[in-house]
N, C-alpha and C. Protein backbone atom coordinates (compact mmCIF):
# COMPACT_ATOMS: atom_id res chain seq x y z
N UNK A 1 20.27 13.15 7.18
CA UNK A 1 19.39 11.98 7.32
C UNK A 1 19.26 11.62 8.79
N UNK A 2 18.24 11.41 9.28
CA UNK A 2 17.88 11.38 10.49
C UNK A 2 18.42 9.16 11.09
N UNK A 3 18.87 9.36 11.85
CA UNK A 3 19.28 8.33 12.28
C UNK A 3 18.00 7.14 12.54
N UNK A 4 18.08 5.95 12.59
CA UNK A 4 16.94 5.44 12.99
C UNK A 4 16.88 4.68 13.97
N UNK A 5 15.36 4.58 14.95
CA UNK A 5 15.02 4.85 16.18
C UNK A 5 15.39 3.29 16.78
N UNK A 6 16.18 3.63 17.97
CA UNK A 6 16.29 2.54 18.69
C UNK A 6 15.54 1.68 19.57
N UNK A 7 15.59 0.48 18.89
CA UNK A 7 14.61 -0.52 19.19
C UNK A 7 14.82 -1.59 20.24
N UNK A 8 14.02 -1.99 21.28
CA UNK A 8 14.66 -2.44 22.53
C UNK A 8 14.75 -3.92 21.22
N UNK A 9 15.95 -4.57 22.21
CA UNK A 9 16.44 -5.85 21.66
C UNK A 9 17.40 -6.74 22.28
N UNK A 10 17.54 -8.23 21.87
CA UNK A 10 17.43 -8.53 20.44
C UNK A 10 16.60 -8.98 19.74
N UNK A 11 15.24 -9.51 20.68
CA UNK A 11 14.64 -10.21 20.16
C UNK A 11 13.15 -9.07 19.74
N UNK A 12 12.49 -10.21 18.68
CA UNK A 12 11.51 -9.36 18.25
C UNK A 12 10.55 -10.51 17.68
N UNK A 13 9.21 -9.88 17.95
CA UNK A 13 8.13 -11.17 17.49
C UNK A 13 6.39 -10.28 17.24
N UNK A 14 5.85 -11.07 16.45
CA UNK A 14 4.72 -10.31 16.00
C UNK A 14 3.48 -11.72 15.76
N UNK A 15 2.56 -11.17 16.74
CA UNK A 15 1.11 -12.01 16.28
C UNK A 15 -0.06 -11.18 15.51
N UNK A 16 -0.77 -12.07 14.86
CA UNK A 16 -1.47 -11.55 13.68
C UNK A 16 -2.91 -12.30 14.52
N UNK A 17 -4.13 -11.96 14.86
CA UNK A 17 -4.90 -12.75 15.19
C UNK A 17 -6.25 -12.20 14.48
N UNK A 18 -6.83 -12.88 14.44
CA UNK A 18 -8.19 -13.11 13.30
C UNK A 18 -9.63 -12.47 14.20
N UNK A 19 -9.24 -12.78 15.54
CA UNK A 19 -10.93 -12.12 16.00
C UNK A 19 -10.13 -10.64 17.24
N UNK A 20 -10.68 -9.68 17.00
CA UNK A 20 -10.44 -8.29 17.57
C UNK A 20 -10.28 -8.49 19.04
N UNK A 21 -11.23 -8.73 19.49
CA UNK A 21 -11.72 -8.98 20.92
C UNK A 21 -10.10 -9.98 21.57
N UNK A 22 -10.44 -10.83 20.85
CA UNK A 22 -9.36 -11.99 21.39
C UNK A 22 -7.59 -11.16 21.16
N UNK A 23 -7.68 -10.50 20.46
CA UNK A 23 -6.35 -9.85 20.07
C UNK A 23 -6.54 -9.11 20.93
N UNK A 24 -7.07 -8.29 21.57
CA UNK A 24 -7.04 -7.38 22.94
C UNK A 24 -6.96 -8.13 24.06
N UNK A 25 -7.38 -8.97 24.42
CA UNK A 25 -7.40 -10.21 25.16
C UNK A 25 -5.40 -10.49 25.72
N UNK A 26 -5.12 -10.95 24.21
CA UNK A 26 -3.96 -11.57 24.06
C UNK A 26 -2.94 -10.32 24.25
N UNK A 27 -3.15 -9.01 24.31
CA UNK A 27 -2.36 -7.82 24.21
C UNK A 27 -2.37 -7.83 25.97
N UNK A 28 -3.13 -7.78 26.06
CA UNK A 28 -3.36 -7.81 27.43
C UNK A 28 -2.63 -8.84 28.82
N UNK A 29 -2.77 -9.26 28.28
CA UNK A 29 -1.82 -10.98 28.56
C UNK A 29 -0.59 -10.92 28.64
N UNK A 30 -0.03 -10.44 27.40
CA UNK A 30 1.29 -10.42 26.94
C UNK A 30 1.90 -9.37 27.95
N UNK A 31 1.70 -8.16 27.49
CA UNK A 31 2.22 -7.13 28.63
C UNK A 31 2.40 -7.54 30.51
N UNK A 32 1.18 -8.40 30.42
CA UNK A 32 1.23 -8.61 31.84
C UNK A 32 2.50 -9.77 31.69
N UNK A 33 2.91 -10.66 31.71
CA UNK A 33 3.43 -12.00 31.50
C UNK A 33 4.92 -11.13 31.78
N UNK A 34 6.00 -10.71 30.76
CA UNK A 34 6.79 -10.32 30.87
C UNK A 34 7.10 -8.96 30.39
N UNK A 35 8.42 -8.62 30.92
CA UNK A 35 8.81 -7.04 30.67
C UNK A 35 9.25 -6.70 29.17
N UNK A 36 8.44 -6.78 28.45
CA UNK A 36 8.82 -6.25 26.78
C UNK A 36 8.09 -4.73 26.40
N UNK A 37 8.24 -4.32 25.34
CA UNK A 37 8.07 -3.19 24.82
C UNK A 37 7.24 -3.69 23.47
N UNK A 38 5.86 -3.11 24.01
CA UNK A 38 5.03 -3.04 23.16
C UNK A 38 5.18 -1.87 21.68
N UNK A 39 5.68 -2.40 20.40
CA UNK A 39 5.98 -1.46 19.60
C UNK A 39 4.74 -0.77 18.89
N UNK A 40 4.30 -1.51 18.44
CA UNK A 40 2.95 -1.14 17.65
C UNK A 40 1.78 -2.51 17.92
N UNK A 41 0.44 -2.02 18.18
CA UNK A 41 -0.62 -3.04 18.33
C UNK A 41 -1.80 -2.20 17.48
N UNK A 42 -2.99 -2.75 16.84
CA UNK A 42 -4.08 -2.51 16.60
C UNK A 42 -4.82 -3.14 15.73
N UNK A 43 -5.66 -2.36 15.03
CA UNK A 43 -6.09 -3.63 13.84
C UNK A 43 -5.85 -3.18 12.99
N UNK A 44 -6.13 -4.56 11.76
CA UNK A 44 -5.62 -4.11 10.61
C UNK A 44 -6.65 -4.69 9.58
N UNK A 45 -6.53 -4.60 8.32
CA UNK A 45 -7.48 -5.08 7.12
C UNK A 45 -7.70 -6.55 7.33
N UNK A 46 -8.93 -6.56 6.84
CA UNK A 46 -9.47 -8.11 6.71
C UNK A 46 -9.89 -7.92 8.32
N UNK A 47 -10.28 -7.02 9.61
CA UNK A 47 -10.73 -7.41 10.27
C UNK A 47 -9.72 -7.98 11.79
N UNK A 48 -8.14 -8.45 11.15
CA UNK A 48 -8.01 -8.49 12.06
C UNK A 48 -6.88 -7.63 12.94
N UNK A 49 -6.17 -8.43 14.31
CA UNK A 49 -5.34 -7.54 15.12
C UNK A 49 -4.13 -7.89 15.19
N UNK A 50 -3.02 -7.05 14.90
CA UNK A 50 -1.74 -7.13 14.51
C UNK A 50 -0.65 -6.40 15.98
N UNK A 51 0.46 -7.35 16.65
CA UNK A 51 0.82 -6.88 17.80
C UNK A 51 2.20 -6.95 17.03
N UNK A 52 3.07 -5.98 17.36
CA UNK A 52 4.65 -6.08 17.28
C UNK A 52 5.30 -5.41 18.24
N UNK A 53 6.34 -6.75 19.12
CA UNK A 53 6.69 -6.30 20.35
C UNK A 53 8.10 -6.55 20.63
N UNK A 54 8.87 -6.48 21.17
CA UNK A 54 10.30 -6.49 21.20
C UNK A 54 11.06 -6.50 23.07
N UNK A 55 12.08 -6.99 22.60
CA UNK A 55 12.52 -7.18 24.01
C UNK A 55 14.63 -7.81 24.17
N UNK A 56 14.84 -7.77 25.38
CA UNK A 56 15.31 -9.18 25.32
C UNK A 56 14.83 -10.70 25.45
N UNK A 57 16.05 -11.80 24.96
CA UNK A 57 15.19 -12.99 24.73
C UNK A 57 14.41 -13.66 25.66
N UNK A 58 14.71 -13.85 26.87
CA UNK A 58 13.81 -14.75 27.84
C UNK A 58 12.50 -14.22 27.89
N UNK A 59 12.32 -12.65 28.56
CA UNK A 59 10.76 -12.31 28.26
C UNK A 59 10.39 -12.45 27.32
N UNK A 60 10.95 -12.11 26.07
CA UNK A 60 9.85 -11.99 24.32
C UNK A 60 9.52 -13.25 24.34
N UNK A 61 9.90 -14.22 24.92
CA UNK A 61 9.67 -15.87 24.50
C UNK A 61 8.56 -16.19 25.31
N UNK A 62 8.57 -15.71 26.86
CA UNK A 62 7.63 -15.98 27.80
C UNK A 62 6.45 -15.18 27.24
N UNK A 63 6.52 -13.99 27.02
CA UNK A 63 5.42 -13.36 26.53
C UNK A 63 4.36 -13.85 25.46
N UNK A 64 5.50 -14.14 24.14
CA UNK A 64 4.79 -15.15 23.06
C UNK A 64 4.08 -16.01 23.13
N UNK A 65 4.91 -16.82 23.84
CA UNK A 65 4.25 -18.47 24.70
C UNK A 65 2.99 -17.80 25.25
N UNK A 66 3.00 -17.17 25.95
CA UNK A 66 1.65 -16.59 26.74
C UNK A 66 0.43 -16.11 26.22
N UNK A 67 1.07 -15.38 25.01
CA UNK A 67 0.04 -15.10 24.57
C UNK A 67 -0.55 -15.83 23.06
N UNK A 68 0.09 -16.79 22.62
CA UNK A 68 -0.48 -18.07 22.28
C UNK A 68 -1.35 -19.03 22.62
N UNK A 69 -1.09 -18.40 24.11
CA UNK A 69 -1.86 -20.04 24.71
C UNK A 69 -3.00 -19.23 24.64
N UNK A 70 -3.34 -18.15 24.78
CA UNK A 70 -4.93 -17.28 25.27
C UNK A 70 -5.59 -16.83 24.01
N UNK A 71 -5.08 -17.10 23.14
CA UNK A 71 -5.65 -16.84 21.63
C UNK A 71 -5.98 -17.48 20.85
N UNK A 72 -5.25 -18.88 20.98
CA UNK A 72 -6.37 -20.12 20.62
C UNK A 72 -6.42 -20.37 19.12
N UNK A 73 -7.43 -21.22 18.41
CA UNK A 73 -7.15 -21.14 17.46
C UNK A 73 -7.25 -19.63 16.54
N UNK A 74 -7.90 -18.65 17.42
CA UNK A 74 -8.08 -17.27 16.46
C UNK A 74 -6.54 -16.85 16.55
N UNK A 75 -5.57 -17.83 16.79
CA UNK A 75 -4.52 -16.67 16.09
C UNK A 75 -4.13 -17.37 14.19
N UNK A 76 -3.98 -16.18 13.79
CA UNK A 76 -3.99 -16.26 12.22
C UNK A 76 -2.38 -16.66 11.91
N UNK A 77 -1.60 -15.66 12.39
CA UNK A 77 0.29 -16.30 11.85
C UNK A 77 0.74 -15.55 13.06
N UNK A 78 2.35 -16.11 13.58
CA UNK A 78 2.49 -15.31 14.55
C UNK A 78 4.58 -15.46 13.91
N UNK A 79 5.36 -15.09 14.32
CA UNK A 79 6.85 -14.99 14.27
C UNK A 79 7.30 -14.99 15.67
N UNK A 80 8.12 -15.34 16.03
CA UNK A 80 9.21 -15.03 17.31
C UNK A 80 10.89 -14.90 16.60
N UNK A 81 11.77 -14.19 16.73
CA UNK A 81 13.11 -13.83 16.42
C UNK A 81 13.78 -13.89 17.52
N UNK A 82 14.58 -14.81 17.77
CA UNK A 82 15.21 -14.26 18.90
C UNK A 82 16.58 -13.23 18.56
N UNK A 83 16.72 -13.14 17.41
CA UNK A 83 18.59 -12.22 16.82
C UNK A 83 17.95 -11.56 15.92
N UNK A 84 16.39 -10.61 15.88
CA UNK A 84 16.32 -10.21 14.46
C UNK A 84 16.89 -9.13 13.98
N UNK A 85 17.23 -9.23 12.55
CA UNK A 85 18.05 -8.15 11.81
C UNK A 85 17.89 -6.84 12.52
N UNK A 86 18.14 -5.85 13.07
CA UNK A 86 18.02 -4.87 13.41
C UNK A 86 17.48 -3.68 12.82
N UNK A 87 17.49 -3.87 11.34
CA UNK A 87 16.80 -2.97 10.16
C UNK A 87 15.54 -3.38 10.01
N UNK A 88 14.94 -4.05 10.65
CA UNK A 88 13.27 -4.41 10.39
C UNK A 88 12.68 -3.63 11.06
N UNK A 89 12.69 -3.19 12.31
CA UNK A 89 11.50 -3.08 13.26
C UNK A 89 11.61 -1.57 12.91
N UNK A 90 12.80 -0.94 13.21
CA UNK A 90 12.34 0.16 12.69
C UNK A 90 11.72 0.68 11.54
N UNK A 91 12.20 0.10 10.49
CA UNK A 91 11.56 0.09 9.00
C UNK A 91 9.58 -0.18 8.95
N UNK A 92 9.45 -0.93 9.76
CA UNK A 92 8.14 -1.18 9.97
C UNK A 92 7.75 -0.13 10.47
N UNK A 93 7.77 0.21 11.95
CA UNK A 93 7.64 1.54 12.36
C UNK A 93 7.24 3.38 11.84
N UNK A 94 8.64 3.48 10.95
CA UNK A 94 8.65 4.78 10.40
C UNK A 94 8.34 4.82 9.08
N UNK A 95 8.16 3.50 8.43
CA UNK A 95 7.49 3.81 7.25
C UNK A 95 8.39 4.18 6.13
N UNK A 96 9.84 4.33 6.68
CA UNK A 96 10.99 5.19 6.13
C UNK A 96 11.17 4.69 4.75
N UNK A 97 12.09 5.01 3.68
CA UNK A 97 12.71 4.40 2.71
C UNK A 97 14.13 4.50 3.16
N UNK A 98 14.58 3.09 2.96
CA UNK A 98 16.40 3.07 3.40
C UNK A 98 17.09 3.24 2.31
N UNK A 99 18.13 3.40 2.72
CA UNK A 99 19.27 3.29 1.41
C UNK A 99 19.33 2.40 0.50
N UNK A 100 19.69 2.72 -0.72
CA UNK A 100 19.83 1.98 -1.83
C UNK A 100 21.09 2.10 -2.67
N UNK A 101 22.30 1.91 -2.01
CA UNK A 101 23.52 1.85 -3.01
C UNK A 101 24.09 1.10 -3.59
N UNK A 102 23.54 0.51 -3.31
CA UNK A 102 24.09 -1.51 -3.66
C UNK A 102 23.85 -1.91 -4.56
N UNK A 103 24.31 -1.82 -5.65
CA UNK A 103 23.79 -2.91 -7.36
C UNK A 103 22.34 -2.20 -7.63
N UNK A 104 21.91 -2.70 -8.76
CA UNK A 104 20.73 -1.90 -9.39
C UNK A 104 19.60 -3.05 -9.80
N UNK A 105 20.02 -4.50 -8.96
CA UNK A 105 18.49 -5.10 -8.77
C UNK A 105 17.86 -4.93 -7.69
N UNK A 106 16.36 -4.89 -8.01
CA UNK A 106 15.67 -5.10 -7.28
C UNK A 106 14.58 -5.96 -6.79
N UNK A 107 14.50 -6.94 -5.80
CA UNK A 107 13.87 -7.84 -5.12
C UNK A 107 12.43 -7.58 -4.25
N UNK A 108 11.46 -8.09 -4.47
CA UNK A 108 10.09 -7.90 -3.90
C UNK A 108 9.43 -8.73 -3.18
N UNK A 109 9.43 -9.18 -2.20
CA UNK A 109 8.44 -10.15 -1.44
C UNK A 109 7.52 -9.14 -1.34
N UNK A 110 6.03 -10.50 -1.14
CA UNK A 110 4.88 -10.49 -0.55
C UNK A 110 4.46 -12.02 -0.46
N UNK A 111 3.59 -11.39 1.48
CA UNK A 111 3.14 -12.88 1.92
C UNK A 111 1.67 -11.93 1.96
N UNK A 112 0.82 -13.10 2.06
CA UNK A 112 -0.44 -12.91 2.77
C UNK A 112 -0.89 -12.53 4.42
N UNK A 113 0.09 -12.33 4.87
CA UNK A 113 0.59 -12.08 5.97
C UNK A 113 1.63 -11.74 6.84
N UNK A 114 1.57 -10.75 7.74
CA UNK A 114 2.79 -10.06 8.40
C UNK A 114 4.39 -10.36 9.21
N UNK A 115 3.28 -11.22 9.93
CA UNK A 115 4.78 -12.41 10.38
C UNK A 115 5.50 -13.29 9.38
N UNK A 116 4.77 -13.78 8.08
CA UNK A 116 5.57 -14.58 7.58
C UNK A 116 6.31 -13.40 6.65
N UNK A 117 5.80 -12.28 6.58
CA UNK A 117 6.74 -11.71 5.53
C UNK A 117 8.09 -11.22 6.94
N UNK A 118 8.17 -10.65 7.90
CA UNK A 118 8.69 -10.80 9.07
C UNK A 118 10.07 -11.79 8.81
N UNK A 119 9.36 -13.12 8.71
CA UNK A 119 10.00 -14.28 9.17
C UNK A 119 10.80 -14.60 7.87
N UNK A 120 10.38 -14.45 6.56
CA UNK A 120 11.24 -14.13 5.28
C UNK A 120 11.90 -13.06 5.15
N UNK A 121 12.08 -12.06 5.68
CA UNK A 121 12.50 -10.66 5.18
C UNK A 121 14.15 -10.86 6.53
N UNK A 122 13.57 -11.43 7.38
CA UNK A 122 15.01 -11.61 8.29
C UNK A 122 15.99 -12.49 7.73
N UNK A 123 15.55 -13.69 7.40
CA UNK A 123 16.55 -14.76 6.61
C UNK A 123 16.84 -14.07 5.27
N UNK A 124 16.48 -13.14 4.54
CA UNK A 124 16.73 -12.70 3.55
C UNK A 124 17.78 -11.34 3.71
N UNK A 125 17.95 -10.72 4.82
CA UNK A 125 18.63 -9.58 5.10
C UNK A 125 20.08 -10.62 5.58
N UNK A 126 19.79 -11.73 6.73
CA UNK A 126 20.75 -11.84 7.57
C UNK A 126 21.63 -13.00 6.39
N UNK A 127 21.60 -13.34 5.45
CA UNK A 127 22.04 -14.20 4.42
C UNK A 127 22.42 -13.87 2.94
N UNK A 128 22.36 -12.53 2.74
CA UNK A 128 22.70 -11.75 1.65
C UNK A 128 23.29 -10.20 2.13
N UNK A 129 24.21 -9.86 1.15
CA UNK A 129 24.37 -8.16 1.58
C UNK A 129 23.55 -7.13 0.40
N UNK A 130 22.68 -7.21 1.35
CA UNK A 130 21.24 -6.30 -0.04
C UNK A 130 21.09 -4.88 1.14
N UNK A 131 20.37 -4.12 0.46
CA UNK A 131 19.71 -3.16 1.68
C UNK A 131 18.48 -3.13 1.41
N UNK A 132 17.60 -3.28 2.67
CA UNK A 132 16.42 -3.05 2.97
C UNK A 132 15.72 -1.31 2.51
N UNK A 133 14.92 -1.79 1.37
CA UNK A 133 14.50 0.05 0.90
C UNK A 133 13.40 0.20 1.60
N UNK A 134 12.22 -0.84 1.93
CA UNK A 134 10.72 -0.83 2.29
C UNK A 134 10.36 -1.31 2.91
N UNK A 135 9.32 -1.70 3.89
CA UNK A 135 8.72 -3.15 4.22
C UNK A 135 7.12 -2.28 4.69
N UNK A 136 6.15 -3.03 4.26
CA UNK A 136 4.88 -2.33 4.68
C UNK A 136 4.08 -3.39 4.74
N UNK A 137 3.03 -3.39 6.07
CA UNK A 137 2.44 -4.36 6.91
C UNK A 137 1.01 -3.93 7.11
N UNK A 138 -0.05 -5.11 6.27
CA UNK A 138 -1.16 -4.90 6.85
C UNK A 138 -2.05 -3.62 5.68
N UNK A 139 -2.08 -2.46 6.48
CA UNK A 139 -3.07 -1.68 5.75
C UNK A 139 -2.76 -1.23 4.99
N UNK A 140 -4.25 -0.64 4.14
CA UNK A 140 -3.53 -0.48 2.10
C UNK A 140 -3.51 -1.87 1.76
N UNK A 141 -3.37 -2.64 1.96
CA UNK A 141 -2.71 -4.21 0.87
C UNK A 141 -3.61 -5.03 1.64
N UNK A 142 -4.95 -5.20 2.64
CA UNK A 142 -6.04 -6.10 2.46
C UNK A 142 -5.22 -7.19 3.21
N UNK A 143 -4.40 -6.95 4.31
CA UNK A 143 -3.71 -7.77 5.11
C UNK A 143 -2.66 -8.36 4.55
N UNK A 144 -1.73 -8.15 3.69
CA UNK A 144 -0.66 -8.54 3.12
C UNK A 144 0.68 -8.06 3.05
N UNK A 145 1.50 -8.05 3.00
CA UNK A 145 2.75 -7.60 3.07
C UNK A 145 3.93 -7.74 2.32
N UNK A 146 4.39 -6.36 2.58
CA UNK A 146 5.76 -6.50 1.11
C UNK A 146 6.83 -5.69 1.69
N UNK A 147 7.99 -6.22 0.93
CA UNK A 147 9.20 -5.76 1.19
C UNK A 147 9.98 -5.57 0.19
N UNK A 148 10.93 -4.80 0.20
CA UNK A 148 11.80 -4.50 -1.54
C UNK A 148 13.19 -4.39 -1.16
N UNK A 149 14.47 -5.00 -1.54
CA UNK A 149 15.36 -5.23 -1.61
C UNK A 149 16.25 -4.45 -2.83
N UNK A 150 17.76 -3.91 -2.35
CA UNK A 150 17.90 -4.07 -3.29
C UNK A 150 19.51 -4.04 -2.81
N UNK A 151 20.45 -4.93 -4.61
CA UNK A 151 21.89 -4.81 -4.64
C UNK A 151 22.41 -5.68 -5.61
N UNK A 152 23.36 -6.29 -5.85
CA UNK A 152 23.55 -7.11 -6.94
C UNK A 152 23.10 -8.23 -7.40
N UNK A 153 22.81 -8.27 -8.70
CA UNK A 153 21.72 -9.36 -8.81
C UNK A 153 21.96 -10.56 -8.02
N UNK A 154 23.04 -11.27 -8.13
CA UNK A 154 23.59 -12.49 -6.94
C UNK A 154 23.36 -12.50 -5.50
N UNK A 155 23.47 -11.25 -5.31
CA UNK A 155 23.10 -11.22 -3.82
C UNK A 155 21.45 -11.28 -3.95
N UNK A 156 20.90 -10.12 -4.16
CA UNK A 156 19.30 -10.34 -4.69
C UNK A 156 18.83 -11.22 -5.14
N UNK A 157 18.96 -12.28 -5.97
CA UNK A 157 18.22 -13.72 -5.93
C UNK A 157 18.77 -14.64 -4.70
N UNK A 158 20.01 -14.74 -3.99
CA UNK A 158 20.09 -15.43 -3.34
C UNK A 158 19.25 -14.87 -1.72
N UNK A 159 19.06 -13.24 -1.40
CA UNK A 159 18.15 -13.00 -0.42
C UNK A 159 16.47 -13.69 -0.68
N UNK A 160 15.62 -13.77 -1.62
CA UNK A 160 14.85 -13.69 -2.40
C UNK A 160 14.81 -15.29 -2.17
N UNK A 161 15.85 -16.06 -2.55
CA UNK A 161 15.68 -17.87 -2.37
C UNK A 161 15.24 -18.02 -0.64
N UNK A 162 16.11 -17.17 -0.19
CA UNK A 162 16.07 -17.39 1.71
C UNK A 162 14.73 -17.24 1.75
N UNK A 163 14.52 -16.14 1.40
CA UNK A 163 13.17 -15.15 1.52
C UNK A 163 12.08 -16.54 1.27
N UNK A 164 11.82 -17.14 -0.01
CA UNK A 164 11.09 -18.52 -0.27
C UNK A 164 11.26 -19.24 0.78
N UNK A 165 12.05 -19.69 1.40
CA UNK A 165 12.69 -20.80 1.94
C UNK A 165 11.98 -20.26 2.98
N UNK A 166 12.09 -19.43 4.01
CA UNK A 166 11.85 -19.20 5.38
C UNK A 166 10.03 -18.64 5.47
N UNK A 167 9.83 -18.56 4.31
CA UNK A 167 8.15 -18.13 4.07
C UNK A 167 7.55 -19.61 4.07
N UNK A 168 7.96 -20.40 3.69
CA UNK A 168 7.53 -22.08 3.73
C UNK A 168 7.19 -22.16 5.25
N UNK A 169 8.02 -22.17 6.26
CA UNK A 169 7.94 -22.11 7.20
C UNK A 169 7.20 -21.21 8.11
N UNK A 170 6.21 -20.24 7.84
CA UNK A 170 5.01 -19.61 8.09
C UNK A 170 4.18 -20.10 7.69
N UNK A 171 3.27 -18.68 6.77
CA UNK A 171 1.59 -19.22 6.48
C UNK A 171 2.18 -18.44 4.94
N UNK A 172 2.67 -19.85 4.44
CA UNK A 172 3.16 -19.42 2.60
C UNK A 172 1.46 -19.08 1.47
N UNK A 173 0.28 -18.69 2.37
CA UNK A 173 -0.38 -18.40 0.50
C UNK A 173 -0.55 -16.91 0.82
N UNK A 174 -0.27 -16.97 -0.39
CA UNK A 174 -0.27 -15.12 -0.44
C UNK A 174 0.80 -14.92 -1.02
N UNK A 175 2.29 -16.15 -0.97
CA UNK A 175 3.17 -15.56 -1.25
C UNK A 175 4.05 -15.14 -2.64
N UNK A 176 4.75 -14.56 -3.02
CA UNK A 176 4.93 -13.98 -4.14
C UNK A 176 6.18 -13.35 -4.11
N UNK A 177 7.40 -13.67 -5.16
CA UNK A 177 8.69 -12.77 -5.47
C UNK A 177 8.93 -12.37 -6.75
N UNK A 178 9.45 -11.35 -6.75
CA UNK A 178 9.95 -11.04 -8.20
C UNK A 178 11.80 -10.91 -8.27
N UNK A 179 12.80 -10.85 -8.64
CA UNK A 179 13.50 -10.33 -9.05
C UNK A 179 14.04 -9.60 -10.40
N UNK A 180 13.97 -8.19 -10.10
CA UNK A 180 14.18 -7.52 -11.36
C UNK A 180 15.24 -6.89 -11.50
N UNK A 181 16.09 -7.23 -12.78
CA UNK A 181 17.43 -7.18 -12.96
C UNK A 181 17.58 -5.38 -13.33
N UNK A 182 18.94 -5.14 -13.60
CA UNK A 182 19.03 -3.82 -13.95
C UNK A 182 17.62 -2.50 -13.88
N UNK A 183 17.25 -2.71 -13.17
CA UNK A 183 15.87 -2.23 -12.38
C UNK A 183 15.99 -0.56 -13.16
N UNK A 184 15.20 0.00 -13.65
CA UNK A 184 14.67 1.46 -13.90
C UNK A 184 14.66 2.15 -12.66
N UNK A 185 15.56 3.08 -12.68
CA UNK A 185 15.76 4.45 -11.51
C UNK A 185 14.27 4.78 -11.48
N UNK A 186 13.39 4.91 -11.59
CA UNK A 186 11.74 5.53 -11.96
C UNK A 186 11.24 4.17 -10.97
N UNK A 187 11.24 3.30 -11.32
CA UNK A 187 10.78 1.88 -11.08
C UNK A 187 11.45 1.64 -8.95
N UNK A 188 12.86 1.74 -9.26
CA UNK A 188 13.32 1.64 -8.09
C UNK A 188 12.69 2.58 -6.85
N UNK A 189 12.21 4.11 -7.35
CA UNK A 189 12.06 4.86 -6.73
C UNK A 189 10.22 4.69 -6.16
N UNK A 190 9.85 3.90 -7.09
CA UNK A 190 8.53 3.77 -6.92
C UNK A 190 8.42 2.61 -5.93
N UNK A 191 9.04 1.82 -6.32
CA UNK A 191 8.93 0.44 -5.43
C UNK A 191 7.36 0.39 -5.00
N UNK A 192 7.14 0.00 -3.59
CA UNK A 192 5.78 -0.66 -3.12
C UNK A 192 5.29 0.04 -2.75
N UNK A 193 5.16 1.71 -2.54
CA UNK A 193 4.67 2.72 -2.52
C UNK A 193 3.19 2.71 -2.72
N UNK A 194 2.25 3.22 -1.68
CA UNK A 194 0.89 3.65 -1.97
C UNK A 194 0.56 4.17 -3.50
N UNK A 195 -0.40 3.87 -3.62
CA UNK A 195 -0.97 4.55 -4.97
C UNK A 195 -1.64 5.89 -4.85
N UNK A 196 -1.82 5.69 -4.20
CA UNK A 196 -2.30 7.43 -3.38
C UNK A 196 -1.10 7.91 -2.23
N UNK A 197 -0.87 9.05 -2.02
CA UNK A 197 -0.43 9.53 -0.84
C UNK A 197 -0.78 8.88 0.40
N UNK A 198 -1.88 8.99 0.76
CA UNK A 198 -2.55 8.34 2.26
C UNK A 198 -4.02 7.38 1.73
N UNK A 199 -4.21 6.25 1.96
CA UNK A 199 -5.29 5.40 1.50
C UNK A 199 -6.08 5.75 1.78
N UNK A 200 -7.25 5.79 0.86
CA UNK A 200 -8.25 5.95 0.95
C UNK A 200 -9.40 5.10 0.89
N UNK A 201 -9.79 4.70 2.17
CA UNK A 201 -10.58 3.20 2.38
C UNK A 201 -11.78 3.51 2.34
């Protein structure tokens, strides 16, 4: 199993903005402002532009700030982390499936958006001992986002409550959990998986 890719840190933060132009604008901005590591930027469904960038804390904060102020009301949801879980960014990234040895429930967020699933999926890792199997952002899902959990049911509803709890505190419509107990090996393996191999838009 291939190790997974190291992500500058600790901090980590992601804006979601609604008009293209202005999200290039704000990409633009950001990079200049402070020394972070641009992870992934472009657009995404529904039109708009999705940045995820990482750093240590003083720049990721200056950067954010910065590029808030130049985006105006077209920004749609945005996150800042300054300690985030360390199993996110890559997971976003590679698309990977993580381990799953932990108990045989399984837990599902979805927000209507990237940062708040972000901003739930950290309070839900850093407050339960579950493992992160998924997390997928944006395209395929019409700008929405999901994540799948899994380990003992106790731990899994109590990640899943965080998960509620810290999605309040974003942009909560869109949002949505399940917990499913003694979960089907078939079911587990499927999780939030494309319906096709590669989408076909």
């Amino acid at each position: 199993m291939n190790e997974p890719r190291q992500i500058p840190g600790p901090a980590l933060a992601m804006l979601d903005v609604s008009d293209i132009p202005r999200g290039l604008h704000m990409l633009d901005a950001l990079v200049k402002e402070a020394e972070i590591t641009v992870l992934s930027a472009g657009t995404i469904h529904d039109g708009r532009y999705l940045v995820l960038f990482s750093g240590e804390v003083e720049p990721v904060v200056r950067a954010f700030d910065r590029a808030r102020s130049v985006v105006g009301e077209a920004l749609y949801d945005a996150v800042i982390l300054p300690w985030a879980d360390e199993r996110m960014a890559p997971a976003i990234l590679d698309g990977t499936e993580g381990p799953h040895g932990r108990g045989d429930t399984l837990g599902v967020l979805q927000t209507g958006s990237a940062p708040t699933l972000v901003r739930a999926l950290d309070a839900a890792l850093k407050g339960a001992e579950v493992d992160l199997i998924q997390i997928r952002v944006a395209d395929g899902l019409g700008g929405k986002a999901i994540a799948t959990l899994c380990g003992e049911t106790h731990d899994v509803e109590a990640a899943v409550d965080l998960g509620d709890r810290a999605a309040r505190r974003g942009r909560p419509d869109g949002w949505s959990s399940v917990v499913i107990r003694n979960v089907d090996s078939a079911v587990l393996a499927r999780g939030g998986k494309p319906f096709h191999r590669e989408w076909r838009g």
